[in-house]
N, C-alpha and C. Protein backbone atom coordinates (compact mmCIF):
# COMPACT_ATOMS: atom_id res chain seq x y z
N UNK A 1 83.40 53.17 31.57
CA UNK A 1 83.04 52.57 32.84
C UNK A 1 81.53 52.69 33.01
N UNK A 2 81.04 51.25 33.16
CA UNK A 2 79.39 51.36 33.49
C UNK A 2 79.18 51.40 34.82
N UNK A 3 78.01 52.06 35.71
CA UNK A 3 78.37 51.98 37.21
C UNK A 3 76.47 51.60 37.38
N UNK A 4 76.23 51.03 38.18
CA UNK A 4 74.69 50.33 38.52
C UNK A 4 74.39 51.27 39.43
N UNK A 5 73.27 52.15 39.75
CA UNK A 5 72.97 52.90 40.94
C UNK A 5 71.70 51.93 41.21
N UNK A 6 71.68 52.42 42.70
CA UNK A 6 70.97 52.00 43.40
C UNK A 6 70.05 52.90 44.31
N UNK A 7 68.85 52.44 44.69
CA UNK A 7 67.79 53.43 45.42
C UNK A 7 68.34 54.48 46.15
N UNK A 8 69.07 53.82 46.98
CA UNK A 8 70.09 54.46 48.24
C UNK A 8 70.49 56.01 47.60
N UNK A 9 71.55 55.42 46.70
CA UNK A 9 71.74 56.82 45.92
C UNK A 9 71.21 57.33 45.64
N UNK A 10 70.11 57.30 44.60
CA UNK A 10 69.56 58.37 44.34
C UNK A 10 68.83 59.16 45.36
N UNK A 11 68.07 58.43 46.61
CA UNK A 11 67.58 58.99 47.36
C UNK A 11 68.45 60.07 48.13
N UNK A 12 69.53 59.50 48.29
CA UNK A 12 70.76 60.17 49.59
C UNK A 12 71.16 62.14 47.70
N UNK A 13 71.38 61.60 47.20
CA UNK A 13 71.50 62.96 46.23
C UNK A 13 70.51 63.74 45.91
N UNK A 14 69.35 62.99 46.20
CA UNK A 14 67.76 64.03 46.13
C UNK A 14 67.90 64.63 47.62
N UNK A 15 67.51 63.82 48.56
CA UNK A 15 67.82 64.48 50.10
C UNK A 15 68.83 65.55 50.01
N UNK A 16 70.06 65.74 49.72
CA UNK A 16 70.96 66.67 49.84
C UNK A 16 71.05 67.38 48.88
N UNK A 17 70.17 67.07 47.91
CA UNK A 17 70.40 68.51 46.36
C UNK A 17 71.23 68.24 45.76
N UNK A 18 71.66 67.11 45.80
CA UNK A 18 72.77 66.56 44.67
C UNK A 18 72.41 65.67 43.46
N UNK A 19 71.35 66.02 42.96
CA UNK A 19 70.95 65.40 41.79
C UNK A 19 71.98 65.61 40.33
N UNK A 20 72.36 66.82 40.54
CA UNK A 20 72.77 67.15 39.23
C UNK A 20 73.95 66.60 38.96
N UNK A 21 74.40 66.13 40.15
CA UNK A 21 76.12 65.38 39.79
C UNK A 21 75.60 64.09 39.26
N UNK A 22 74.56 63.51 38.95
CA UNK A 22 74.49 62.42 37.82
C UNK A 22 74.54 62.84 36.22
N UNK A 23 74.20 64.44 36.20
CA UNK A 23 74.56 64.86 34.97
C UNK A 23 76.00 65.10 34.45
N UNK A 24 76.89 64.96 35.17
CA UNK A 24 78.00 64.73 35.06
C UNK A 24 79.16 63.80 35.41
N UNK A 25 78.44 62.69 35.54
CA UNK A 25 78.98 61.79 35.90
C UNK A 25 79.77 61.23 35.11
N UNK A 26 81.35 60.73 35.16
CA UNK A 26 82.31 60.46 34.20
C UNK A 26 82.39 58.96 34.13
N UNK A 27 80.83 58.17 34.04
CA UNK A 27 80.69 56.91 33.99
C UNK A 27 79.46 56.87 33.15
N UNK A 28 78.82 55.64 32.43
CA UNK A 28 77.62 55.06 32.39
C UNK A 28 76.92 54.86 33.50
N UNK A 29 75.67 55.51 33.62
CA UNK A 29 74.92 55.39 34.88
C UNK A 29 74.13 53.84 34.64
N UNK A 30 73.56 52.67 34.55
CA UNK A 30 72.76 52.11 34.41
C UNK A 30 71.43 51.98 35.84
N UNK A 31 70.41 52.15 34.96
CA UNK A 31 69.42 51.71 36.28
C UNK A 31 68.32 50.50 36.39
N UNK A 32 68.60 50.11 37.45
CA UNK A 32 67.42 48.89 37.17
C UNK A 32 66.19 49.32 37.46
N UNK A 33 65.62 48.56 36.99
CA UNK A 33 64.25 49.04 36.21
C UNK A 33 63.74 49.06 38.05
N UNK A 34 63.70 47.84 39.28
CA UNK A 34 63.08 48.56 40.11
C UNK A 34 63.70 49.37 40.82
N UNK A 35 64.88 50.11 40.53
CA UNK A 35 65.36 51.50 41.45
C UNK A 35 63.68 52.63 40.71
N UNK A 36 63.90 52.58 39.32
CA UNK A 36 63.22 53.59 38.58
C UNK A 36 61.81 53.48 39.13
N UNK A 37 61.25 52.48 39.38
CA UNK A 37 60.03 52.40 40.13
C UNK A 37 59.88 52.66 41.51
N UNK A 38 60.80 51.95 42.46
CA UNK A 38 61.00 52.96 43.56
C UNK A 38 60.97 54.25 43.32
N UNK A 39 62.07 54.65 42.80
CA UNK A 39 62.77 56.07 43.14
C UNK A 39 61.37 57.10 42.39
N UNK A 40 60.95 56.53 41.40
CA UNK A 40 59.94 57.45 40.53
C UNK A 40 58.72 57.13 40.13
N UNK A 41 58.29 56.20 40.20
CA UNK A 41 56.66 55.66 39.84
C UNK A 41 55.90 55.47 40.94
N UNK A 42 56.97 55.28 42.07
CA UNK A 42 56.07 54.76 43.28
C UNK A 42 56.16 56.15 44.16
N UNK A 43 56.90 56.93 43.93
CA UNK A 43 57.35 58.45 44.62
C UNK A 43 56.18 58.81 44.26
N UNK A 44 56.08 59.43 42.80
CA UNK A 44 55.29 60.27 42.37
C UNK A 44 53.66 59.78 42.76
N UNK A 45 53.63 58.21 42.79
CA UNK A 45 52.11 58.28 43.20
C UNK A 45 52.04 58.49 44.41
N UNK A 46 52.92 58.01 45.25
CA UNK A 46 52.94 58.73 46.97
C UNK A 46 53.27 60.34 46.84
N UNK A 47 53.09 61.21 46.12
CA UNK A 47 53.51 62.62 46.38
C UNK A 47 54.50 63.02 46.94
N UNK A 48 55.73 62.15 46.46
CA UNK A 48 56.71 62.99 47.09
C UNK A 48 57.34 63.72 46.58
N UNK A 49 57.78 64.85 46.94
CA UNK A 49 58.31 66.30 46.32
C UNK A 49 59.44 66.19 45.43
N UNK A 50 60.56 65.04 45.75
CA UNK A 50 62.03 65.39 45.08
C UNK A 50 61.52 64.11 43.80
N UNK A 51 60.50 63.73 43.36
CA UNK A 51 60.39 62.39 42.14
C UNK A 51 60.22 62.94 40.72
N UNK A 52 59.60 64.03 41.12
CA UNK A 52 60.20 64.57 39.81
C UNK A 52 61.35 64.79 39.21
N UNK A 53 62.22 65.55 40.35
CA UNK A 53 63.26 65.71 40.00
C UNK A 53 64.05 64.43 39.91
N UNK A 54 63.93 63.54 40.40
CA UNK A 54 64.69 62.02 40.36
C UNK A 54 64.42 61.98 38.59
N UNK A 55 62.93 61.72 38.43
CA UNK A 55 62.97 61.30 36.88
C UNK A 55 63.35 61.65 36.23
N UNK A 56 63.63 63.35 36.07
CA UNK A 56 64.47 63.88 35.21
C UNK A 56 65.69 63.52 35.06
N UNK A 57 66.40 63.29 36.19
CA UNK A 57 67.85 62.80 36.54
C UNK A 57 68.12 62.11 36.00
N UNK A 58 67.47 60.62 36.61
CA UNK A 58 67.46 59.50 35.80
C UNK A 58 67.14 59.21 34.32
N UNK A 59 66.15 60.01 33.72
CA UNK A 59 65.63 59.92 32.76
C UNK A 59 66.67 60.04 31.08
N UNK A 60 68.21 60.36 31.57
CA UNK A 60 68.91 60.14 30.28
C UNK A 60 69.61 58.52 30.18
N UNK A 61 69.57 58.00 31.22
CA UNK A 61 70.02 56.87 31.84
C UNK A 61 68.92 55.50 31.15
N UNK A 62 70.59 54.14 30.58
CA UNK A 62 69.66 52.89 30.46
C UNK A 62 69.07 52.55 31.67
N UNK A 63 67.63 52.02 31.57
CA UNK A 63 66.99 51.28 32.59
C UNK A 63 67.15 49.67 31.91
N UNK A 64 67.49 48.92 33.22
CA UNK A 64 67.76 47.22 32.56
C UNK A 64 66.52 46.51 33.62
N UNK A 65 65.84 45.83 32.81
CA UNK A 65 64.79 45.01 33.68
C UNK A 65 65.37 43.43 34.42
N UNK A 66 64.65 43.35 35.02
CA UNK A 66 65.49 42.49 36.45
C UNK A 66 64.77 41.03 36.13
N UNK A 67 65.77 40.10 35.91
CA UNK A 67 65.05 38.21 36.30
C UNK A 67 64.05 38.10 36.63
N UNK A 68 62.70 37.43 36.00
CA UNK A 68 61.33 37.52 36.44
C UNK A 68 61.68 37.05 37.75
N UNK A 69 60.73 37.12 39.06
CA UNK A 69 60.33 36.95 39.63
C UNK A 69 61.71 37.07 41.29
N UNK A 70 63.14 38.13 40.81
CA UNK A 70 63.67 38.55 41.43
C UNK A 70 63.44 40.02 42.22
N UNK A 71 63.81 39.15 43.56
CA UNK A 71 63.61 40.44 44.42
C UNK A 71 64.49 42.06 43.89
N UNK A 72 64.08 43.18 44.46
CA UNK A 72 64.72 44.24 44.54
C UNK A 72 66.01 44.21 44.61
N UNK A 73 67.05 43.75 45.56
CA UNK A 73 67.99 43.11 45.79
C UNK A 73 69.10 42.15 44.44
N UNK A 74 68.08 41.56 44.10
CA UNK A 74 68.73 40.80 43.44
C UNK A 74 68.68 41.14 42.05
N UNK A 75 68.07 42.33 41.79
CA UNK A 75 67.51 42.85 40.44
C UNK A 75 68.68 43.86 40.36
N UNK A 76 69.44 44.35 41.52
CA UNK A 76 70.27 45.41 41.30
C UNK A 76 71.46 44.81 41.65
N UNK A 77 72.10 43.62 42.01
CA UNK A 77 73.10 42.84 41.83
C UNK A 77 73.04 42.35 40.32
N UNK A 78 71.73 41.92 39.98
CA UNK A 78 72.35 40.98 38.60
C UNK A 78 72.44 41.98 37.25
N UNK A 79 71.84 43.41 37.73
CA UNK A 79 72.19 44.41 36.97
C UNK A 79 74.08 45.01 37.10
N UNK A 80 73.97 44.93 38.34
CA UNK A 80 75.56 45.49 38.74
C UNK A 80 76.65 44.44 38.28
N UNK A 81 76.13 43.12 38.44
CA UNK A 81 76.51 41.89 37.87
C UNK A 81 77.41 42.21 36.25
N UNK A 82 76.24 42.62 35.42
CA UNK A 82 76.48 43.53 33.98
C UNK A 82 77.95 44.42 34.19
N UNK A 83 77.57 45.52 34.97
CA UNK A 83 78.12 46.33 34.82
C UNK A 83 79.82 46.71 35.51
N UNK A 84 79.50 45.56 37.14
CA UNK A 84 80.99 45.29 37.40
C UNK A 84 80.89 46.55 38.76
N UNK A 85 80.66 47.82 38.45
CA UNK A 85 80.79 48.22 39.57
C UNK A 85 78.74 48.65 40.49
N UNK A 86 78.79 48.81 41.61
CA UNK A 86 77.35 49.19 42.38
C UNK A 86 78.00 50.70 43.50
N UNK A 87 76.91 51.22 42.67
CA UNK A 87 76.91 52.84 43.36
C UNK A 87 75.51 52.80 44.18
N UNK A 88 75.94 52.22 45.72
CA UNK A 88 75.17 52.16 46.99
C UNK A 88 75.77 52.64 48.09
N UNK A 89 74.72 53.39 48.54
CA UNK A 89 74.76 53.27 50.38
C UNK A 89 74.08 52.37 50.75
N UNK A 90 73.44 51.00 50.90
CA UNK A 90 73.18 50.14 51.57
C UNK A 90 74.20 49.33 51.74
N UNK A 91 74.61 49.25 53.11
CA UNK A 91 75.93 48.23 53.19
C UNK A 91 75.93 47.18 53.20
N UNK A 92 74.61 46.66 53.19
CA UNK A 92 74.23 44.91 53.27
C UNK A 92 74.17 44.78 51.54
N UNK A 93 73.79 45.46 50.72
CA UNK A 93 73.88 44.97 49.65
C UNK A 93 75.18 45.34 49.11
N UNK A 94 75.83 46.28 49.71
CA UNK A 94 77.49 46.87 48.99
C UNK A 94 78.28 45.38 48.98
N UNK A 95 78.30 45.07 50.20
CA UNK A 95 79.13 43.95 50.91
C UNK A 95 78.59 42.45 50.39
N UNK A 96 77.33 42.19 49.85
CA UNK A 96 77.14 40.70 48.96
C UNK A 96 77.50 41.22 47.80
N UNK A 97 77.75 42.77 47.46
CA UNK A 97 78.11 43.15 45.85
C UNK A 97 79.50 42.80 45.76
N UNK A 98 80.27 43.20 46.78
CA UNK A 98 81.79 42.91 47.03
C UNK A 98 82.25 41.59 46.90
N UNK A 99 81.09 41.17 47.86
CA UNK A 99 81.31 39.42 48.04
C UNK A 99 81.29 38.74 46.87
N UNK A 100 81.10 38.95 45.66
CA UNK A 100 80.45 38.45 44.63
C UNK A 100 81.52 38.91 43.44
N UNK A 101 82.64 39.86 43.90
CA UNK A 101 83.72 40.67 42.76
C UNK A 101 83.20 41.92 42.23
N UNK A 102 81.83 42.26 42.48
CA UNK A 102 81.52 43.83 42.02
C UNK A 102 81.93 44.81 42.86
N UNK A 103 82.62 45.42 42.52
CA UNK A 103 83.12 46.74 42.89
C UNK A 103 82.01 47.85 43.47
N UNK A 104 82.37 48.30 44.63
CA UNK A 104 81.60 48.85 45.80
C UNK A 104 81.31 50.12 45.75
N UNK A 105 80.79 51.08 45.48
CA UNK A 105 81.07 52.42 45.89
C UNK A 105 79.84 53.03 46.75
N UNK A 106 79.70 54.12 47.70
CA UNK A 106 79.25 54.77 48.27
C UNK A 106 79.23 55.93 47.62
N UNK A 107 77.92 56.59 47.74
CA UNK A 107 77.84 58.11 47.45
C UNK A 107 78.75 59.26 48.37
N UNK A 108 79.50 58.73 49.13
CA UNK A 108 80.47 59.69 49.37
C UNK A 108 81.83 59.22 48.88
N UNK A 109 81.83 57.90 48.32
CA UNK A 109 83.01 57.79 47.14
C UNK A 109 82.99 58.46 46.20
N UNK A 110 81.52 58.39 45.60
CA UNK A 110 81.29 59.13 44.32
C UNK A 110 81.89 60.47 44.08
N UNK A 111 81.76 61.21 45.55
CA UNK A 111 81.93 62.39 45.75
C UNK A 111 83.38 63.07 45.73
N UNK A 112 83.99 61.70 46.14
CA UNK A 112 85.39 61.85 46.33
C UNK A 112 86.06 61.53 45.18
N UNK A 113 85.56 60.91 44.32
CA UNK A 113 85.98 60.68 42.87
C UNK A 113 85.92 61.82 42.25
N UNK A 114 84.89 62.56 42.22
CA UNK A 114 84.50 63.37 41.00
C UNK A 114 85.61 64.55 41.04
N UNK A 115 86.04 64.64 43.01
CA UNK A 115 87.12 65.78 43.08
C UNK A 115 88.43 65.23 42.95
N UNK A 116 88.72 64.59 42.95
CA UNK A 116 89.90 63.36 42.35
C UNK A 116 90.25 63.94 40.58
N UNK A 117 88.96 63.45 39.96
CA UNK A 117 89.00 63.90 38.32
C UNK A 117 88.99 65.38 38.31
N UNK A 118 88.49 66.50 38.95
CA UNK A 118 88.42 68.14 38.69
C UNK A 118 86.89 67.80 38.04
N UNK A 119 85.92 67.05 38.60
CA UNK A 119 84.89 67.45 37.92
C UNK A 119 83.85 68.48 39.15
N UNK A 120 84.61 68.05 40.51
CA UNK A 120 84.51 68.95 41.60
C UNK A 120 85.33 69.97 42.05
N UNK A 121 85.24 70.97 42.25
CA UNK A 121 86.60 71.49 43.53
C UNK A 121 86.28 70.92 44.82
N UNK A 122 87.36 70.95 45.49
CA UNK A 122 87.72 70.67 46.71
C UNK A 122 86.73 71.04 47.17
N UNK A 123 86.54 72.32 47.71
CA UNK A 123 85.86 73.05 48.43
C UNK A 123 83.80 72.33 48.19
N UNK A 124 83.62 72.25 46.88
CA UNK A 124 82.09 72.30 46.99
C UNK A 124 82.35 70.46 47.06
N UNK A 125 83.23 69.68 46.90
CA UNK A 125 82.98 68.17 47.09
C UNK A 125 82.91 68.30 48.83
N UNK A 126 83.46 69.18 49.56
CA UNK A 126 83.62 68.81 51.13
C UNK A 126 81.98 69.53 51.05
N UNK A 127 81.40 70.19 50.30
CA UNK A 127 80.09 71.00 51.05
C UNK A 127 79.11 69.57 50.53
N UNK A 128 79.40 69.14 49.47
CA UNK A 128 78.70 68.03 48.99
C UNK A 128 78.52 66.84 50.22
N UNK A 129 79.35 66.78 50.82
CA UNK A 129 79.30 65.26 51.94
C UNK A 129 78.99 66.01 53.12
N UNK A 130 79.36 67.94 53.59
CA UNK A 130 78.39 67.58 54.53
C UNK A 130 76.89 68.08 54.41
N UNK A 131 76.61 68.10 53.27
CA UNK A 131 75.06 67.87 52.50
C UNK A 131 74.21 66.62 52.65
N UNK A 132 75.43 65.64 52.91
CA UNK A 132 74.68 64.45 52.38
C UNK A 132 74.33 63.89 53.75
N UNK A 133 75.61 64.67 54.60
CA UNK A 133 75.51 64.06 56.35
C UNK A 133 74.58 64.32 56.97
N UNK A 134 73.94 66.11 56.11
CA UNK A 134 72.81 66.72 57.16
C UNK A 134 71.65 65.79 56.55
N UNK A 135 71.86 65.65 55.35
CA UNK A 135 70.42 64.47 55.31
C UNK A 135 70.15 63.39 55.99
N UNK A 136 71.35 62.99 56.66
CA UNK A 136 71.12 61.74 57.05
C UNK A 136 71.36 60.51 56.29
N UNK A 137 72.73 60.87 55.29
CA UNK A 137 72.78 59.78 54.33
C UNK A 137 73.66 59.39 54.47
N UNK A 138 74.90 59.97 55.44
CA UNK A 138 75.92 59.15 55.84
C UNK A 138 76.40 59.55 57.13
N UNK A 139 77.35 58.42 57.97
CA UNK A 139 77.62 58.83 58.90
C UNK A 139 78.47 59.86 59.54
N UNK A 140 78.96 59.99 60.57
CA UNK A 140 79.81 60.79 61.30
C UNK A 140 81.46 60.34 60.70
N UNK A 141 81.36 59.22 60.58
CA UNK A 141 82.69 58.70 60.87
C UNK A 141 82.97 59.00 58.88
N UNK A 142 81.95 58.17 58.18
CA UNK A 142 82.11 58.36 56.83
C UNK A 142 82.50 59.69 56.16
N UNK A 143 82.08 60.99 56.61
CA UNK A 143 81.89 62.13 56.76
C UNK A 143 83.31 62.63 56.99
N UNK A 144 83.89 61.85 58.00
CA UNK A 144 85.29 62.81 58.45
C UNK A 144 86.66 61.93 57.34
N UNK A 145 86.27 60.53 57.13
CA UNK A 145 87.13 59.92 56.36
C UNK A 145 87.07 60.58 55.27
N UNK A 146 85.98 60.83 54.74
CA UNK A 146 85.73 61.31 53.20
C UNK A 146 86.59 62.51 53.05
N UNK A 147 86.31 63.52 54.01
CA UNK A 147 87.16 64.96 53.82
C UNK A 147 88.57 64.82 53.90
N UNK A 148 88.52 63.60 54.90
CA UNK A 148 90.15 63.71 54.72
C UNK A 148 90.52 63.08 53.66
N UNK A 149 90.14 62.32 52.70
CA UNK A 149 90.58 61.52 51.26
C UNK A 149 90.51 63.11 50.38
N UNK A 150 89.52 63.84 50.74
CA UNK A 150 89.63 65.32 49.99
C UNK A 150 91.23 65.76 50.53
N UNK A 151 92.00 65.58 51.33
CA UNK A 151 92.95 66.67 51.94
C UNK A 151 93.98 66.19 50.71
């Protein structure tokens, strides 16, 4: 299974200290080339603290370069396009990904997957989402659905 990440994600797993669950991720990560520039070329020249650690993250991961002269947006659809499924929290792009037959996920799906397979326990996937809530990466409501898909 190949899965397309997107800015969203990686940002929402740097915010909450969840980087390392891309090292174990029981998929192909692919990245488009402008998540990798967001998330890490354009971080690091703005000084932001977690871009290092993004690059490392990312850094075992294919990067796929995007249709000349396509937006951000459309560089990580026609990548996800490839790959069939999009690992986002932006819901405007989840929902034209859906619209389109690519398969949707949220970083608190992700989360709920990984304890699904035993690549989580229970216990640290529920500390994982409300990690991700105190960041501010998902909502109230997402937050209480998620734990209960944990029950």
């Amino acid at each position: 299974m190949d899965v397309t990440i997107d800015s969203s994600t990686v940002i929402s797993l740097a915010w909450a200290g969840l980087l390392r669950l891309l090292a174990d991720a029981p998929f192909t990560v692919t990245v488009p080339q402008v998540v990798q520039h967001e998330t890490v070329t354009d971080a690091l020249a703005a000084g932001h603290a977690d871009a290092a650690a993004i690059q490392a993250a990312l850094a075992p991961f294919r990067t796929v370069t995007a249709p000349e002269g396509a937006t951000a947006d459309e560089a990580v659809l026609a990548t996800a396009h490839l790959t069939g499924i999009l690992l986002s929290n932006d819901a405007a792009l989840g929902r034209r990904a859906a619209n389109s037959g690519i398969t949707w996920l949220r970083t608190a799906d992700m989360v709920v997957l990984y304890a699904r397979l035993g690549l989580l326990a229970r216990r640290d996937a529920a500390g994982a989402l409300d990690a991700l809530h105190a960041a501010g990466r998902i909502t109230a409501d997402l937050l209480s659905a998620s734990l209960e898909e944990l029950s």
